[in-house]
N, C-alpha and C. Protein backbone atom coordinates (compact mmCIF):
# COMPACT_ATOMS: atom_id res chain seq x y z
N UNK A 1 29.19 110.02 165.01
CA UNK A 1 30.28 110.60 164.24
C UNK A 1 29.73 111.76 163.41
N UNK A 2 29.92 112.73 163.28
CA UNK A 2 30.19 113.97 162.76
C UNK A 2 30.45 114.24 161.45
N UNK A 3 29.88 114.28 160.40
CA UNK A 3 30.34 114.32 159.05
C UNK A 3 30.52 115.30 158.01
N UNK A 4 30.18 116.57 159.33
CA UNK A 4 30.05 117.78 158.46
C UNK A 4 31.73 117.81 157.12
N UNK A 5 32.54 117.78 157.98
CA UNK A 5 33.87 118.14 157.93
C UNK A 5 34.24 117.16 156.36
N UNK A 6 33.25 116.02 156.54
CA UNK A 6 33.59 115.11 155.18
C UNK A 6 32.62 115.76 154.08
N UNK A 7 31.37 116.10 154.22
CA UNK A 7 30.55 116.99 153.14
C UNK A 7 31.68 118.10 152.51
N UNK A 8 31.87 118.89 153.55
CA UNK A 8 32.76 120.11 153.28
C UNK A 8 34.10 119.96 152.44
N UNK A 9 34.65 118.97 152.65
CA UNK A 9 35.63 118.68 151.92
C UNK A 9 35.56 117.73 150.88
N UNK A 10 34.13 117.21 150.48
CA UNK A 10 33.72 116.37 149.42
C UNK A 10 32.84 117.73 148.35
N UNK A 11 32.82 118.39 148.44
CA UNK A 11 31.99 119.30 148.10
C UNK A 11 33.68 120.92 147.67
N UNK A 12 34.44 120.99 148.33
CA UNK A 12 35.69 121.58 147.92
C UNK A 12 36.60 121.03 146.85
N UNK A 13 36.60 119.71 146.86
CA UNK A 13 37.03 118.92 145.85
C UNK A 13 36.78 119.23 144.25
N UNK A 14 34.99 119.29 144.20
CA UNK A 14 34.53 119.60 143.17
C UNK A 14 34.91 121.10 142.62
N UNK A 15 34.97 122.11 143.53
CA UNK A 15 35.21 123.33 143.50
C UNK A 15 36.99 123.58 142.76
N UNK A 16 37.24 122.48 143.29
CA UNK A 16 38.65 122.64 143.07
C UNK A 16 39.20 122.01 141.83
N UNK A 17 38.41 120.97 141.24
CA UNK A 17 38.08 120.64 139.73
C UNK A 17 37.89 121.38 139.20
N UNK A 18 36.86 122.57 139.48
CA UNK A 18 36.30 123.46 138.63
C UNK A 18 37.19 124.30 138.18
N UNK A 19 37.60 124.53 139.51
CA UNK A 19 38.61 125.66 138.64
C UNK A 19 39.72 125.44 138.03
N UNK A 20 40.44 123.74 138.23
CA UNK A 20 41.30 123.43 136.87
C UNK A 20 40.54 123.56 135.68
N UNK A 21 39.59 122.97 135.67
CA UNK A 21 38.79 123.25 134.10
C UNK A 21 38.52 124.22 133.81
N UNK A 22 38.29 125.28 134.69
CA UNK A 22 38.31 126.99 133.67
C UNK A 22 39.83 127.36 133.39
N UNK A 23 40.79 126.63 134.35
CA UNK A 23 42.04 127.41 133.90
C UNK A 23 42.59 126.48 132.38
N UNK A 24 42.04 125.51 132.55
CA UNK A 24 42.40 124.61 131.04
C UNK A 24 41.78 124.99 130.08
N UNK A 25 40.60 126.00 130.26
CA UNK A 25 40.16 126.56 129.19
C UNK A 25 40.33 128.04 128.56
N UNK A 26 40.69 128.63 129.94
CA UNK A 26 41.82 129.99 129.63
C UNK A 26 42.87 129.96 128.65
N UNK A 27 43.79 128.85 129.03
CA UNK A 27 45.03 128.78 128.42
C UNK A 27 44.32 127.71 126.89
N UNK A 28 43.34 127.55 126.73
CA UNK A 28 43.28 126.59 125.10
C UNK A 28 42.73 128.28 124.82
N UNK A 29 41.88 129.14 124.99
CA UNK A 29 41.72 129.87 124.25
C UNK A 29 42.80 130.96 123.84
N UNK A 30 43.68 130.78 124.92
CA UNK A 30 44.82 132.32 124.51
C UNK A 30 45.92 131.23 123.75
N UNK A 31 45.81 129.89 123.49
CA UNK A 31 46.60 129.52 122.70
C UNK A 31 45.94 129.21 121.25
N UNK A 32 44.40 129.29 121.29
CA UNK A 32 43.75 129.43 120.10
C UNK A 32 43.94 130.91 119.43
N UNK A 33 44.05 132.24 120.18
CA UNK A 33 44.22 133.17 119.67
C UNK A 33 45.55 133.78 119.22
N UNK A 34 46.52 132.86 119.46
CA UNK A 34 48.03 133.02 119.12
C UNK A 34 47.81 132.72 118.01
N UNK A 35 47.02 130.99 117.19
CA UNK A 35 47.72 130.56 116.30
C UNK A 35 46.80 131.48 115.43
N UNK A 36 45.70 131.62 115.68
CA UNK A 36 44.88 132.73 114.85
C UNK A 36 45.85 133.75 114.22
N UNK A 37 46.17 134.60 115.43
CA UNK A 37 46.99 135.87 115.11
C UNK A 37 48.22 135.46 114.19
N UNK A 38 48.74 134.17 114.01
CA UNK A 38 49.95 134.37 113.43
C UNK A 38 49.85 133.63 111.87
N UNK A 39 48.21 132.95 111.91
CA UNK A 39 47.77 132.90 110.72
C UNK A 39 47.52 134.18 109.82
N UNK A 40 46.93 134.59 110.57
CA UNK A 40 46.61 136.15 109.70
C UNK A 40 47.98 137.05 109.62
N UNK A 41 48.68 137.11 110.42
CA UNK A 41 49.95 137.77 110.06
C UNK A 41 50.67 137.33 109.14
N UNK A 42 50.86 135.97 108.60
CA UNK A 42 51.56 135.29 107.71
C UNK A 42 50.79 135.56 106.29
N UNK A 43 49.11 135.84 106.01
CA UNK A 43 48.66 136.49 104.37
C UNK A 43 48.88 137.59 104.76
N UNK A 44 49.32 138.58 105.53
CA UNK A 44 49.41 140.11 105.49
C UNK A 44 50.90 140.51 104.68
N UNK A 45 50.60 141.21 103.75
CA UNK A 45 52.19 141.85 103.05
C UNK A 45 53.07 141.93 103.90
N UNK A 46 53.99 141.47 103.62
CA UNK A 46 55.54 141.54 104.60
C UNK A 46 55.92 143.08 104.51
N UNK A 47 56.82 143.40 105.63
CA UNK A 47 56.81 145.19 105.72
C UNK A 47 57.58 145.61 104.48
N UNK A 48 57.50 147.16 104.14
CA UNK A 48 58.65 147.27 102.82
C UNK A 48 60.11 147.28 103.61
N UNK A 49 60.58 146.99 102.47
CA UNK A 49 61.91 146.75 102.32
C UNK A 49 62.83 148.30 102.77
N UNK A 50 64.23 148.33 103.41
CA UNK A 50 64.64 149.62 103.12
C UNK A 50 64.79 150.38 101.76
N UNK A 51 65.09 149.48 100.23
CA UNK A 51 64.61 150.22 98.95
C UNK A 51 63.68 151.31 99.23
N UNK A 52 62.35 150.47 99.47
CA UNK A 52 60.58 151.06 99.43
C UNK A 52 60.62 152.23 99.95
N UNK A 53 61.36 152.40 100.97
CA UNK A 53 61.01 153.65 102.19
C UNK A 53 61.17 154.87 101.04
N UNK A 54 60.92 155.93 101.64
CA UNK A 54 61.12 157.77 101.15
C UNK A 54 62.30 157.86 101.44
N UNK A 55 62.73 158.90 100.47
CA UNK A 55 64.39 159.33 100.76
C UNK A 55 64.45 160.67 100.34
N UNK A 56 65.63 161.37 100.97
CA UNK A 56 65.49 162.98 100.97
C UNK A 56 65.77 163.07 99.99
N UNK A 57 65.02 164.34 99.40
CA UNK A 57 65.63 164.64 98.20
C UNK A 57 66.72 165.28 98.30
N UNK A 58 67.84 165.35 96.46
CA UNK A 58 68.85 165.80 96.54
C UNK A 58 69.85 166.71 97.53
N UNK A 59 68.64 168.04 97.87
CA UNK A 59 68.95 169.36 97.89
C UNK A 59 68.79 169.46 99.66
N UNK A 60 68.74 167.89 100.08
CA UNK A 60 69.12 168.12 101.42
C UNK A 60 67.42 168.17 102.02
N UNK A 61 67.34 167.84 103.36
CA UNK A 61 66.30 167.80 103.94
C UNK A 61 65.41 169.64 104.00
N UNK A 62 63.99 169.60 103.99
CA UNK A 62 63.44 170.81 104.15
C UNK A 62 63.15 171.33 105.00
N UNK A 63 63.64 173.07 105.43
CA UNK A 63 64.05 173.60 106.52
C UNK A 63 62.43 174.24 106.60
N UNK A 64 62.52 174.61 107.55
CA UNK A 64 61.33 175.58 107.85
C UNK A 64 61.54 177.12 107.53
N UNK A 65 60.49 177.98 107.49
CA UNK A 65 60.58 179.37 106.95
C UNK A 65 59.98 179.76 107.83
N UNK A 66 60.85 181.29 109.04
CA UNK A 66 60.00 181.71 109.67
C UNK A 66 60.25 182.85 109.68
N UNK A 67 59.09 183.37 109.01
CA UNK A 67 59.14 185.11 108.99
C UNK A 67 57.74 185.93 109.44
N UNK A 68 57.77 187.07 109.53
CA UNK A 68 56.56 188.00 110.39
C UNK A 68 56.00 187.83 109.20
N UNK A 69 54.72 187.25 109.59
CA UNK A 69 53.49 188.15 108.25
C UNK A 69 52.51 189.32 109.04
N UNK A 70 52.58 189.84 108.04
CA UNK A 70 51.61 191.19 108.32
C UNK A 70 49.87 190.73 107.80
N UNK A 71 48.96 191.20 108.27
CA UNK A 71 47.72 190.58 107.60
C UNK A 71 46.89 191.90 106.96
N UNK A 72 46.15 191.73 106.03
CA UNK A 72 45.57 192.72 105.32
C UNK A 72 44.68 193.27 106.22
N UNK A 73 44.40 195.01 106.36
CA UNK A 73 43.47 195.89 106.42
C UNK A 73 41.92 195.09 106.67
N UNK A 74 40.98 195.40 107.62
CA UNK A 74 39.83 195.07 107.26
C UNK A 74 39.26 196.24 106.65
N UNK A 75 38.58 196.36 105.94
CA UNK A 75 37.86 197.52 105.22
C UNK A 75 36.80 198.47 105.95
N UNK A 76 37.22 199.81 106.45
CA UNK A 76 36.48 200.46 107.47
C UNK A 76 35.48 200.77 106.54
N UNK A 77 34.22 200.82 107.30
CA UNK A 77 32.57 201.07 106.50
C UNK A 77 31.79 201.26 107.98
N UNK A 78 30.99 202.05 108.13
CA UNK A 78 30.07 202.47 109.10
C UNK A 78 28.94 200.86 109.21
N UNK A 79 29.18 200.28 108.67
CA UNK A 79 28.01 198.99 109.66
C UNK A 79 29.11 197.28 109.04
N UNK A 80 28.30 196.66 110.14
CA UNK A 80 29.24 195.48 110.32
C UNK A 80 29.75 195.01 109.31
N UNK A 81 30.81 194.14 108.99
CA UNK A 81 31.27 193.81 107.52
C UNK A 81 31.07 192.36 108.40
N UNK A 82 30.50 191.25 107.64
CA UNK A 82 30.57 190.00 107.83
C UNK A 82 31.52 189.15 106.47
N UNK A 83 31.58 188.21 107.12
CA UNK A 83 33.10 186.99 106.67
C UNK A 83 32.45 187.10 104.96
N UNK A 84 31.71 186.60 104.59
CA UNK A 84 31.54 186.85 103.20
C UNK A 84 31.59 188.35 102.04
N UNK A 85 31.07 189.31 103.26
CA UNK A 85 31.70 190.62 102.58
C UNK A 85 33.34 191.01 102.00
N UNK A 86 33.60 190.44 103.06
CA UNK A 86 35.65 190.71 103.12
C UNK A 86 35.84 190.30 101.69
N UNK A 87 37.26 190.53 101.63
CA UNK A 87 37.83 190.06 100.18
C UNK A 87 38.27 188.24 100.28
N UNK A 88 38.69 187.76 99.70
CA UNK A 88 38.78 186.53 99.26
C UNK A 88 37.70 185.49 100.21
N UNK A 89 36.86 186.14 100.66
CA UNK A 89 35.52 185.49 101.88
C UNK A 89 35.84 185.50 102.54
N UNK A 90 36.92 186.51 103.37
CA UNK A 90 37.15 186.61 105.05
C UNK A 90 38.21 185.16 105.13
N UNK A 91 39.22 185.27 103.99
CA UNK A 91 40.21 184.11 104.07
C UNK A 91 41.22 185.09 103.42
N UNK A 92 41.72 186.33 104.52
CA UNK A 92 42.38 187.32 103.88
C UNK A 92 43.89 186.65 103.60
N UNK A 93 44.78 187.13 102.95
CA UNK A 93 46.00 186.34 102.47
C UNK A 93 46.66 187.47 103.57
N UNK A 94 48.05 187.29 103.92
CA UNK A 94 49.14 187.76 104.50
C UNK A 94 49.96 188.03 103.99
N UNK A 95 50.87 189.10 103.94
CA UNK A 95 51.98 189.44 103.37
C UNK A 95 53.21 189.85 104.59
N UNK A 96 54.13 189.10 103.51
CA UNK A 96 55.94 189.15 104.60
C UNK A 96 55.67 191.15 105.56
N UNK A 97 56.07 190.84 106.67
CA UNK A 97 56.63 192.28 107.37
C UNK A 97 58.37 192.71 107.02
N UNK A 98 57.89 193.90 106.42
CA UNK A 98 59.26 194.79 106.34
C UNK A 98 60.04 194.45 107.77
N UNK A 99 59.38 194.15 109.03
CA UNK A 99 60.82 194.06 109.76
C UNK A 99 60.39 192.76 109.74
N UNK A 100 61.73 192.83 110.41
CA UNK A 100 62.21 190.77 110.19
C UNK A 100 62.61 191.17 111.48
N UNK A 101 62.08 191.71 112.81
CA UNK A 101 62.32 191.32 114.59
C UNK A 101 60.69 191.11 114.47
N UNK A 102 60.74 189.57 115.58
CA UNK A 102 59.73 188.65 115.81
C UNK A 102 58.89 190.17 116.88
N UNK A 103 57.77 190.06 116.92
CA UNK A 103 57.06 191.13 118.39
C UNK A 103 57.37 190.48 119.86
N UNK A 104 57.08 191.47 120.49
CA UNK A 104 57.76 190.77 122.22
C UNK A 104 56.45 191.54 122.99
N UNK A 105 56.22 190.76 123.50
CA UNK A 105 54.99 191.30 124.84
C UNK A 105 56.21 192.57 125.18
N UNK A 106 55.03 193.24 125.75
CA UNK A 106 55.79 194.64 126.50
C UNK A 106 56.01 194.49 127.95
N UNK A 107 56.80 194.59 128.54
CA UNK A 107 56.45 194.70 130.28
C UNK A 107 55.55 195.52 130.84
N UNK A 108 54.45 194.69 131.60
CA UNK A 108 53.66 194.97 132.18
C UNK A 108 52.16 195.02 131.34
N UNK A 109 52.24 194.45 130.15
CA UNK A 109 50.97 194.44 129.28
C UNK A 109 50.82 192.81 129.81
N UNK A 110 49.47 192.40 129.73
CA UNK A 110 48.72 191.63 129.97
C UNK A 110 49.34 189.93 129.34
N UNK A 111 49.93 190.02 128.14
CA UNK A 111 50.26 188.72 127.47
C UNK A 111 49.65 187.25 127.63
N UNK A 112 50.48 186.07 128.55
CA UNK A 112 49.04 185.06 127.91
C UNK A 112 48.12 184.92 129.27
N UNK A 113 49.33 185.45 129.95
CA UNK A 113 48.25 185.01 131.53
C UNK A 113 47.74 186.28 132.23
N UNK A 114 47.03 185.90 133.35
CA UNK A 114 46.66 187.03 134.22
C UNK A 114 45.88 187.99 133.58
N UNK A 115 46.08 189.07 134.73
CA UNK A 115 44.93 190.40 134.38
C UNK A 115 45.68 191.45 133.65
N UNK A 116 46.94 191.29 133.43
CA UNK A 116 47.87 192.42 133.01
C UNK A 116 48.87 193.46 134.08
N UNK A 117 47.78 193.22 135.41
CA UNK A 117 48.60 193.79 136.36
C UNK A 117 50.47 193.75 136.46
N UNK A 118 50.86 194.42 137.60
CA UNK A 118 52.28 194.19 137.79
C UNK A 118 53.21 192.53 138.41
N UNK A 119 52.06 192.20 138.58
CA UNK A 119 52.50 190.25 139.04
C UNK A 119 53.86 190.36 140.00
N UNK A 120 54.80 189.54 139.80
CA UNK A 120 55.43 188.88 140.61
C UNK A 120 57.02 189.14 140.17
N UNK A 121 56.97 189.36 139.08
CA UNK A 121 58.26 189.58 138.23
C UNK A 121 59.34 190.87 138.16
């Protein structure tokens, strides 16, 4: 008689134990890390309240401001001017532009792409 077939399946058995016992230990640890997590969530400050939150002020929510600035002159001088020479340390301030139309690429100047050529357009 032949007994491979009984080794093989006395020996799968165990295999097949095994892996109930890792899956019984999968599920105790992701149910150990639930009660964890909901321990620590329970001393954490509860969220604020709608009171707590920010609220607009009176005068209505704040719009944005969009106008041309013009930027100051660099100071012409026959040899290099470096960032600390400039006026306020090469952190020149800007002032509003007399026109108030935004600039427009020109047709056929170069803008953000390409070589500037005549393209496709």
């Amino acid at each position: 008689m032949d007994t491979t077939w009984m080794n093989i399946a006395a020996t799968s058995g165990a295999l097949g134990i095994g892996l109930i016992v890792a899956g019984v230990v999968v599920v105790a640890l992701l149910l150990g890390a639930f009660v964890l997590g909901a321990r620590i969530r329970r001393r954490e400050p509860p969220p604020p309240r709608r009171q707590d939150q920010p609220t607009l002020p009176p005068e209505g929510a704040v719009h944005e401001v969009r106008e041309g600035r013009e930027p100051d002159e660099v100071p012409r001088s026959d040899h290099r001017v470096t960032p600390h020479e400039m006026p306020a340390f090469g952190n020149s301030p800007s002032r509003p532009s007399p026109e108030k139309k935004r600039p427009r690429w020109n047709g056929g100047s170069s803008g953000s792409f390409g070589s500037g050529g005549p393209g496709g357009s």
